[in-house]
PDB file of N, CA and C in Angstrom:
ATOM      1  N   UNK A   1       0.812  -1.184   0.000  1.00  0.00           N
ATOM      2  CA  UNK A   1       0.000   0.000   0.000  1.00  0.00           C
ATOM      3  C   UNK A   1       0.860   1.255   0.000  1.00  0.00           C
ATOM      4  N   UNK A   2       1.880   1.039   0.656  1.00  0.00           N
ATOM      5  CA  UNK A   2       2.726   2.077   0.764  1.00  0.00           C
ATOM      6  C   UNK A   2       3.391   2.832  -0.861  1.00  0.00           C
ATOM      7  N   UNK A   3       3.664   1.778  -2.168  1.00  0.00           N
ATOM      8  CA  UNK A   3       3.373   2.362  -2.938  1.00  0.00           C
ATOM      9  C   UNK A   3       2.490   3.270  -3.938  1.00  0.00           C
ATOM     10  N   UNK A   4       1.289   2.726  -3.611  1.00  0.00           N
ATOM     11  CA  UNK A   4       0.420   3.661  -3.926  1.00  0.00           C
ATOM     12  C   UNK A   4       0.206   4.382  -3.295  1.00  0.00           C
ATOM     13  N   UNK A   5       0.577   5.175  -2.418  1.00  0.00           N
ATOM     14  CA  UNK A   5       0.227   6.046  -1.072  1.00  0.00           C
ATOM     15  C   UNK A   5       1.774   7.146  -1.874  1.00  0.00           C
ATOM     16  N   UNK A   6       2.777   6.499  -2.042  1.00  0.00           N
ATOM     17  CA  UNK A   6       4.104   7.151  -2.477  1.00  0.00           C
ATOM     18  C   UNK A   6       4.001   8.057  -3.828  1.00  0.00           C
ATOM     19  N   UNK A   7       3.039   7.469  -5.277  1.00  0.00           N
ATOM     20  CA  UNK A   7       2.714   8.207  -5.972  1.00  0.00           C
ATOM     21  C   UNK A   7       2.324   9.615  -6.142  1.00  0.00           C
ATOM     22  N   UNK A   8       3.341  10.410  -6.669  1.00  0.00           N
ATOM     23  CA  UNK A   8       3.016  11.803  -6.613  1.00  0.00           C
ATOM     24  C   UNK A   8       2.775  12.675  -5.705  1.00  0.00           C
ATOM     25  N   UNK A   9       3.395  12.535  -4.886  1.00  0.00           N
ATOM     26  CA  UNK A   9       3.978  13.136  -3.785  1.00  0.00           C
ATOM     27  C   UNK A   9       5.343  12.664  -2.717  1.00  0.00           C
ATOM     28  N   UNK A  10       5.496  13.562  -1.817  1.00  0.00           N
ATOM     29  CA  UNK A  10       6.481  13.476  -0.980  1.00  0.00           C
ATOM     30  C   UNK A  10       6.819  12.349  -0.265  1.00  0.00           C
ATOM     31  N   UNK A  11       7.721  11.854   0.580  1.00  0.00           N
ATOM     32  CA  UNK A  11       8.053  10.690   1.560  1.00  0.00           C
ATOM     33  C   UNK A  11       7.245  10.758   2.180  1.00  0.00           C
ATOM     34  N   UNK A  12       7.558  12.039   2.829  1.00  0.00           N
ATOM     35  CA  UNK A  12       7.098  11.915   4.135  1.00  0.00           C
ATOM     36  C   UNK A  12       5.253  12.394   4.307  1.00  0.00           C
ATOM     37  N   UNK A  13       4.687  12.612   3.067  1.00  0.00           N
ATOM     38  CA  UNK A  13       3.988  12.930   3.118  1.00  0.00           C
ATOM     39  C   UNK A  13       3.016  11.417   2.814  1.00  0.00           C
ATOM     40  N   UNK A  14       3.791  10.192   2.033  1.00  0.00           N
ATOM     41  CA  UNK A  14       2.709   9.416   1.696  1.00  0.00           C
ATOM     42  C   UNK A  14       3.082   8.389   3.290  1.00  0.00           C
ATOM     43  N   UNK A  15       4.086   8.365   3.532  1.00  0.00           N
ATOM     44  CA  UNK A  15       4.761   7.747   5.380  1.00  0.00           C
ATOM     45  C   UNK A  15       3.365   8.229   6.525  1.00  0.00           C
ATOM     46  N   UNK A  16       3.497   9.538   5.787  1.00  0.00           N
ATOM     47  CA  UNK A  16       1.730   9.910   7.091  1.00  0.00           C
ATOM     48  C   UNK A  16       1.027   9.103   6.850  1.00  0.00           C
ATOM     49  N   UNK A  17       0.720   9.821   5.888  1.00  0.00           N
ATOM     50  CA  UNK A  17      -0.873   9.083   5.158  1.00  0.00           C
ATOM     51  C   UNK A  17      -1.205   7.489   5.195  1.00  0.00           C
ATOM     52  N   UNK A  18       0.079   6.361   5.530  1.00  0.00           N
ATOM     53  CA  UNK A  18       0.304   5.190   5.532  1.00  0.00           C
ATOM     54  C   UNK A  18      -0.149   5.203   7.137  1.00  0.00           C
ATOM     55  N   UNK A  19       0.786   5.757   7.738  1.00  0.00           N
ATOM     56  CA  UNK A  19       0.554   6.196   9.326  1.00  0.00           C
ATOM     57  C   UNK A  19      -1.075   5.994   9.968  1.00  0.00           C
ATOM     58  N   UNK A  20      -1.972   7.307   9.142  1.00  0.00           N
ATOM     59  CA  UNK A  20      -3.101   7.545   9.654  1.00  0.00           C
ATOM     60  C   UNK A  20      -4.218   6.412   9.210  1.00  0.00           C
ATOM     61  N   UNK A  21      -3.916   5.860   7.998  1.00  0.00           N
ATOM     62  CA  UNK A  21      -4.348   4.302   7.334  1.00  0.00           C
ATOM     63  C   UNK A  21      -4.167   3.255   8.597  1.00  0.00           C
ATOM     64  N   UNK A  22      -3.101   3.055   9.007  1.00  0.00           N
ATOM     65  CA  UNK A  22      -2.778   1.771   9.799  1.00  0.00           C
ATOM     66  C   UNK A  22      -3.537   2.310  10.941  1.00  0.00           C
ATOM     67  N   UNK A  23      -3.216   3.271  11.798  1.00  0.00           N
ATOM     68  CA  UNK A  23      -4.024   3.822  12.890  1.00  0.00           C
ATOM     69  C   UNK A  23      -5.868   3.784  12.945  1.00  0.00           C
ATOM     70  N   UNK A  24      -6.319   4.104  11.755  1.00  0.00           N
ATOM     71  CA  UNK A  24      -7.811   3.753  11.637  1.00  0.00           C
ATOM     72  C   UNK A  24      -8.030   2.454  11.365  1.00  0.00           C
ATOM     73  N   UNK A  25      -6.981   2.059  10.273  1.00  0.00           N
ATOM     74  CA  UNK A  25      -7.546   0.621  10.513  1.00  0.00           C
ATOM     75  C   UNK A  25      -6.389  -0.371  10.484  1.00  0.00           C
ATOM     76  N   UNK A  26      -6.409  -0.787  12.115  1.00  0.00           N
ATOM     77  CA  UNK A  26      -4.926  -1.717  12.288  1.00  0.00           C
ATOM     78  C   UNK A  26      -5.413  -2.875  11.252  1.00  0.00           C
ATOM     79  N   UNK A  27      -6.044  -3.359  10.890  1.00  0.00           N
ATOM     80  CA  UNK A  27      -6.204  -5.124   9.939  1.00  0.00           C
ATOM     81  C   UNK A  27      -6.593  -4.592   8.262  1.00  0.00           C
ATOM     82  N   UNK A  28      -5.785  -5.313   7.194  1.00  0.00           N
ATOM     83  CA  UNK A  28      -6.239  -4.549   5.852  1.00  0.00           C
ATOM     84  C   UNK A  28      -7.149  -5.243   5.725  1.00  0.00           C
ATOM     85  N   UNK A  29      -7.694  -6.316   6.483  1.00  0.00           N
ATOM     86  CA  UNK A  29      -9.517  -6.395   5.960  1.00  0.00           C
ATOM     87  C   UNK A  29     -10.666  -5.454   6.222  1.00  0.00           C
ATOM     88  N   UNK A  30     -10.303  -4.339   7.518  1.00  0.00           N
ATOM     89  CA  UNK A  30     -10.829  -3.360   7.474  1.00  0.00           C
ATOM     90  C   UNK A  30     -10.874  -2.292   6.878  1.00  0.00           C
ATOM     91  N   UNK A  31      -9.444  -2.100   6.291  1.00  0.00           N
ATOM     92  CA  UNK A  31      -9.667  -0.895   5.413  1.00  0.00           C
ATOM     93  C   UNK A  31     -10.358  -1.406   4.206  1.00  0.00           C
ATOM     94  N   UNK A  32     -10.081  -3.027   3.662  1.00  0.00           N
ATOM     95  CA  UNK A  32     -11.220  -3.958   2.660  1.00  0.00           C
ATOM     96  C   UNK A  32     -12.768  -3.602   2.610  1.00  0.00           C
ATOM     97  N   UNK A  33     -12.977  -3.669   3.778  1.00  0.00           N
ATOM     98  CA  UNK A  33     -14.033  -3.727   3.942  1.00  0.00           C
ATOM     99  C   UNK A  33     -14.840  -2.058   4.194  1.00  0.00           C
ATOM    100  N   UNK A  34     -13.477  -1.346   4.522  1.00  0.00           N
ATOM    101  CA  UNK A  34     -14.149   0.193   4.275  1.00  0.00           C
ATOM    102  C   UNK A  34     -14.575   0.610   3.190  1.00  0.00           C
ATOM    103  N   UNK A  35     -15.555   2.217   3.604  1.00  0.00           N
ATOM    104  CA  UNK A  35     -16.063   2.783   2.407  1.00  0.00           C
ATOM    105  C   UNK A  35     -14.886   3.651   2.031  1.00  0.00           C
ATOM    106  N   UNK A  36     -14.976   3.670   0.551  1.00  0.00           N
ATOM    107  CA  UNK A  36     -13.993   4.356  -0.248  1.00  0.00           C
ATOM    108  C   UNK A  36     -13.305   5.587   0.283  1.00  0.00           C
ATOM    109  N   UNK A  37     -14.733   6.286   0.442  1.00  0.00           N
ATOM    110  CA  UNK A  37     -14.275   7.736   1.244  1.00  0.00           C
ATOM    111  C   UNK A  37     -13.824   7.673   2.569  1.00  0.00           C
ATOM    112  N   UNK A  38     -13.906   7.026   3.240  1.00  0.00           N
ATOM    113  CA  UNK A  38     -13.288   6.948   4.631  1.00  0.00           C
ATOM    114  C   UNK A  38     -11.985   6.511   4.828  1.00  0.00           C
ATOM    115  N   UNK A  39     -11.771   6.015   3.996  1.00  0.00           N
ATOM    116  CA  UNK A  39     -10.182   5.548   3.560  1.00  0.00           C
ATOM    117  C   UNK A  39      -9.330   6.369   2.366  1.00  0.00           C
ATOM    118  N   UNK A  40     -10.384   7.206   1.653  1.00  0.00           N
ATOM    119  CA  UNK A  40      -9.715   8.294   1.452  1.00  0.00           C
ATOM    120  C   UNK A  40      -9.214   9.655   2.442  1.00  0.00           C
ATOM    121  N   UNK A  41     -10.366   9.819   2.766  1.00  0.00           N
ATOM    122  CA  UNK A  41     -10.059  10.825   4.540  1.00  0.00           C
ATOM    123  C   UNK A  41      -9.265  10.193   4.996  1.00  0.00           C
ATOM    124  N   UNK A  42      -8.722   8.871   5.480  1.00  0.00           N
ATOM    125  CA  UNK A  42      -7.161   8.766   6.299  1.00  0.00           C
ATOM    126  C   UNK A  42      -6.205   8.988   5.355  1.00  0.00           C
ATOM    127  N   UNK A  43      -6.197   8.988   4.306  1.00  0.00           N
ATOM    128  CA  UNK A  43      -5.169   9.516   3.228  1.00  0.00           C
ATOM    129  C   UNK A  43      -4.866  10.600   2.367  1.00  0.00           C
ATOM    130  N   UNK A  44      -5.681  11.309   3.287  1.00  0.00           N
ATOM    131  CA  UNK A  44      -5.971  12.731   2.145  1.00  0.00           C
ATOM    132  C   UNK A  44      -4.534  13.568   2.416  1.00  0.00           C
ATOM    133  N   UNK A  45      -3.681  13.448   3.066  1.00  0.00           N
ATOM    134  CA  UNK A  45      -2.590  14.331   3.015  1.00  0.00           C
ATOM    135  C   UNK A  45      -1.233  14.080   2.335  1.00  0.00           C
ATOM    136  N   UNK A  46      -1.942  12.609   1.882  1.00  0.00           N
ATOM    137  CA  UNK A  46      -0.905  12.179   1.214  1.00  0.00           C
ATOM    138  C   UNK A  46      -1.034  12.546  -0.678  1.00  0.00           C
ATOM    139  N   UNK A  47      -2.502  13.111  -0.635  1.00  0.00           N
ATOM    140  CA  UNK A  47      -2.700  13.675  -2.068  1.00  0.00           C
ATOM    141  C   UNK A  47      -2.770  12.638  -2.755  1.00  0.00           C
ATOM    142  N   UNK A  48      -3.814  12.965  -3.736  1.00  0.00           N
ATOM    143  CA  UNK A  48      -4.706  12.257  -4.609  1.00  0.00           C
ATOM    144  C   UNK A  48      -5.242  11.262  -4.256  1.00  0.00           C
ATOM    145  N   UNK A  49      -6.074  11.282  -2.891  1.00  0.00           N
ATOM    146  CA  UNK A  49      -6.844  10.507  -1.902  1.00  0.00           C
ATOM    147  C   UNK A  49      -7.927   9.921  -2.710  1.00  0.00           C
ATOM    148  N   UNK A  50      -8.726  10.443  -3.622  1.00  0.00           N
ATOM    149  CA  UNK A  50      -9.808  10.194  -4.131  1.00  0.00           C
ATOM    150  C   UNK A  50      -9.352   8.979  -5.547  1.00  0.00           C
ATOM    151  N   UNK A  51      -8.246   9.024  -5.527  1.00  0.00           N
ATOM    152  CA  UNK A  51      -7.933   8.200  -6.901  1.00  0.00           C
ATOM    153  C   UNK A  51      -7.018   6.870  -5.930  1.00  0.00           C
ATOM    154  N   UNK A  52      -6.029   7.180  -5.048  1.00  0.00           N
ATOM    155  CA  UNK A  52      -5.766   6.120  -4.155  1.00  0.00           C
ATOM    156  C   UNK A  52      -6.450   5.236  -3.297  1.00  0.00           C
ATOM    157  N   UNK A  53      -7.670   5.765  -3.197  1.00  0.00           N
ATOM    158  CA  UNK A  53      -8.561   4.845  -2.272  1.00  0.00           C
ATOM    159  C   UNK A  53      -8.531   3.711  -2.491  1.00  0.00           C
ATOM    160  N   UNK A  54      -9.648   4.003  -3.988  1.00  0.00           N
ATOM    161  CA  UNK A  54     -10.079   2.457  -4.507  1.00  0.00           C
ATOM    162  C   UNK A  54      -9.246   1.768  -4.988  1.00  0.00           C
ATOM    163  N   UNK A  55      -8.246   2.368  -5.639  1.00  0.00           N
ATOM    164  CA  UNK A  55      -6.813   1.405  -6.226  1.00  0.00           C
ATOM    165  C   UNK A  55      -6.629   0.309  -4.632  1.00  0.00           C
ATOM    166  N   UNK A  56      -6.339   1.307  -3.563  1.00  0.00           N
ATOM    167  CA  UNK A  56      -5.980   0.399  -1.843  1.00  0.00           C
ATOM    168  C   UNK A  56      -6.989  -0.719  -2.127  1.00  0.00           C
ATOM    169  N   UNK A  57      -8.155   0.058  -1.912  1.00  0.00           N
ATOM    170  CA  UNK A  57      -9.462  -1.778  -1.842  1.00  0.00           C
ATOM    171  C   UNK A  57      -9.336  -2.450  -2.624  1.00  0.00           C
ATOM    172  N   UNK A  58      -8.930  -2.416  -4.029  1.00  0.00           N
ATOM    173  CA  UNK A  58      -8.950  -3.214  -5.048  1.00  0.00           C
ATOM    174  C   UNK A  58      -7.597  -3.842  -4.711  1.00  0.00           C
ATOM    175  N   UNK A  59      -6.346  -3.504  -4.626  1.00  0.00           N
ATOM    176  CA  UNK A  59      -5.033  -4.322  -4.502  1.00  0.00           C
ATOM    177  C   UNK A  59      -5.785  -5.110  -3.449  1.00  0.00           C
ATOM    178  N   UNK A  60      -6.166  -4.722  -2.285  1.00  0.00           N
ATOM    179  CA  UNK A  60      -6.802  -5.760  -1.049  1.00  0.00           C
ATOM    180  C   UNK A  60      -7.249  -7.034  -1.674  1.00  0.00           C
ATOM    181  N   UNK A  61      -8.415  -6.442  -2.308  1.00  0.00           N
ATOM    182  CA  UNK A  61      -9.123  -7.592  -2.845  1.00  0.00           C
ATOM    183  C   UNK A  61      -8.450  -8.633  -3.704  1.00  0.00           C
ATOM    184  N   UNK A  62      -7.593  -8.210  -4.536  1.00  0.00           N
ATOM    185  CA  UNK A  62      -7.291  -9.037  -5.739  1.00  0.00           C
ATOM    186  C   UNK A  62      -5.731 -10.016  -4.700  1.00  0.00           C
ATOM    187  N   UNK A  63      -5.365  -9.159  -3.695  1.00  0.00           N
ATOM    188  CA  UNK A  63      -4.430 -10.176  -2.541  1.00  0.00           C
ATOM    189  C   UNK A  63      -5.430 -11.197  -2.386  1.00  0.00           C
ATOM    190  N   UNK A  64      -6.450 -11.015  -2.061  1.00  0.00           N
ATOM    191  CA  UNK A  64      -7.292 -11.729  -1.050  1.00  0.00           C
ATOM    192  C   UNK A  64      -8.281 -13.218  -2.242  1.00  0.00           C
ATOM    193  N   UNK A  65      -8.593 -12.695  -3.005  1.00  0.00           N
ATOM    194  CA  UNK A  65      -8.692 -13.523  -4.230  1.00  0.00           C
ATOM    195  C   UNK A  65      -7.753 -14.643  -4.509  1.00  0.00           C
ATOM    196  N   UNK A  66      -6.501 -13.758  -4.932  1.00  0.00           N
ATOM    197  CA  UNK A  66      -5.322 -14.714  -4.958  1.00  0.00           C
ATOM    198  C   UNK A  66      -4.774 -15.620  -4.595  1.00  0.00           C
ATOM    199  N   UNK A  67      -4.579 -15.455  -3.268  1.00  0.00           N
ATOM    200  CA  UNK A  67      -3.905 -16.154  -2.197  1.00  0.00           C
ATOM    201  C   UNK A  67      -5.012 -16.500  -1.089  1.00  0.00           C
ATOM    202  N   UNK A  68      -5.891 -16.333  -1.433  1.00  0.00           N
ATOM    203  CA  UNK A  68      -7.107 -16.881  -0.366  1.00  0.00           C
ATOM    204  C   UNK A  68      -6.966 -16.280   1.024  1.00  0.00           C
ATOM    205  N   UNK A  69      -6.204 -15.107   1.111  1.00  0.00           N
ATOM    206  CA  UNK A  69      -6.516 -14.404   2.510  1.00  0.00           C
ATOM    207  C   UNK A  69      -5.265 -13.213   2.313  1.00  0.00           C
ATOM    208  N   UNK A  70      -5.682 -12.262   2.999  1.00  0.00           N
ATOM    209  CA  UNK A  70      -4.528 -10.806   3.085  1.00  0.00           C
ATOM    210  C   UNK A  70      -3.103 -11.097   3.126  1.00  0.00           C
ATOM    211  N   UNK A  71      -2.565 -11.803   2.444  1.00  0.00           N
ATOM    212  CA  UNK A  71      -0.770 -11.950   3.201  1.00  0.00           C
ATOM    213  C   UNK A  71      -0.471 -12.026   1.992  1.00  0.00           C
ATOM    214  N   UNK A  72       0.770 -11.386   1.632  1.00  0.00           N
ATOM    215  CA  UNK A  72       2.083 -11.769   0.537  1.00  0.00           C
ATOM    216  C   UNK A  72       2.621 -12.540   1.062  1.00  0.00           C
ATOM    217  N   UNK A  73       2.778 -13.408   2.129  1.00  0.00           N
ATOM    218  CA  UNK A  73       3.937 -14.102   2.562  1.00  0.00           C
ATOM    219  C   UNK A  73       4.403 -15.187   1.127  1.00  0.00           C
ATOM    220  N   UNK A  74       3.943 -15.292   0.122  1.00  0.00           N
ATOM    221  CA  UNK A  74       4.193 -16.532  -0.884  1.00  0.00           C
ATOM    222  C   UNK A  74       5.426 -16.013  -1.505  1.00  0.00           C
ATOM    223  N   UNK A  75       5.531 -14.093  -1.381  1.00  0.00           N
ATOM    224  CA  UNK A  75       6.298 -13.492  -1.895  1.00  0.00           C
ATOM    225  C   UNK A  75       7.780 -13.852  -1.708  1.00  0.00           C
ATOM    226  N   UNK A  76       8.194 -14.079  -0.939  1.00  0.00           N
ATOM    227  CA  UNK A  76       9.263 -14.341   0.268  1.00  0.00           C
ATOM    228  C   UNK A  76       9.608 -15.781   0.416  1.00  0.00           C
ATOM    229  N   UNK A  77       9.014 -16.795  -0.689  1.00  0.00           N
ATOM    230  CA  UNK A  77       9.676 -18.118  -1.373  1.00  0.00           C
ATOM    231  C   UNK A  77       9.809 -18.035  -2.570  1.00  0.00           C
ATOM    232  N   UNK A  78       9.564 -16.998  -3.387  1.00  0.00           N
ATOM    233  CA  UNK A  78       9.508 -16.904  -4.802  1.00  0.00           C
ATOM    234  C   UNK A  78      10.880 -16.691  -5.013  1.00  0.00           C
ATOM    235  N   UNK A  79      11.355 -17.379  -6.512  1.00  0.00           N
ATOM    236  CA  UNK A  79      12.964 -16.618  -6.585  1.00  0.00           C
ATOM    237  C   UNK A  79      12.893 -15.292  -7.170  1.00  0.00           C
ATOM    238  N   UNK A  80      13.759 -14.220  -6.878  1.00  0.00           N
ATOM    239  CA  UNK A  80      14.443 -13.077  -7.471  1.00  0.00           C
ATOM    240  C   UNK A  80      15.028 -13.170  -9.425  1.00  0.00           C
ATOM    241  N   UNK A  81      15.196 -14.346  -9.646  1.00  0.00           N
ATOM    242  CA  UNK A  81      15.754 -14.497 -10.449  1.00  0.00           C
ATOM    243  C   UNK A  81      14.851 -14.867 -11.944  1.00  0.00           C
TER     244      UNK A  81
END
């Protein structure tokens, strides 16, 4: 999430906005399961809140599809190569 939060703007500005995300909602099935706009409001300082939202729920979802529950961990046996 943190990359899409990083798009077009500052460090430290999408580092908040990641910040105030995790703080409203410690589990990403909740921010999943949030409404668009409310998860844009924890990200609005990180700029272009209204276009990052749904991209966030949708990466959620399509994790969660994938791999049958919120985790990359599959990432972290895959090779580099």
């Amino acid at each position: 999430m943190e990359t899409i939060l990083s798009q077009n703007t500052t460090d430290k500005n999408s580092h908040s906005a990641y910040l105030s995300l995790r703080r409203r909602f410690p589990a990403w099935s909740a921010v999943m399961q949030a409404p668009v706009r409310s998860i844009a409001d924890c990200i609005r300082q990180g700029g272009l809140a209204n276009i990052k939202a749904p991209r966030i729920k949708n990466v959620l979802k399509i994790i969660r599809k994938r791999e049958g529950r919120l985790s990359l961990a599959r990432l972290s046996r895959m090779s580099t190569g």
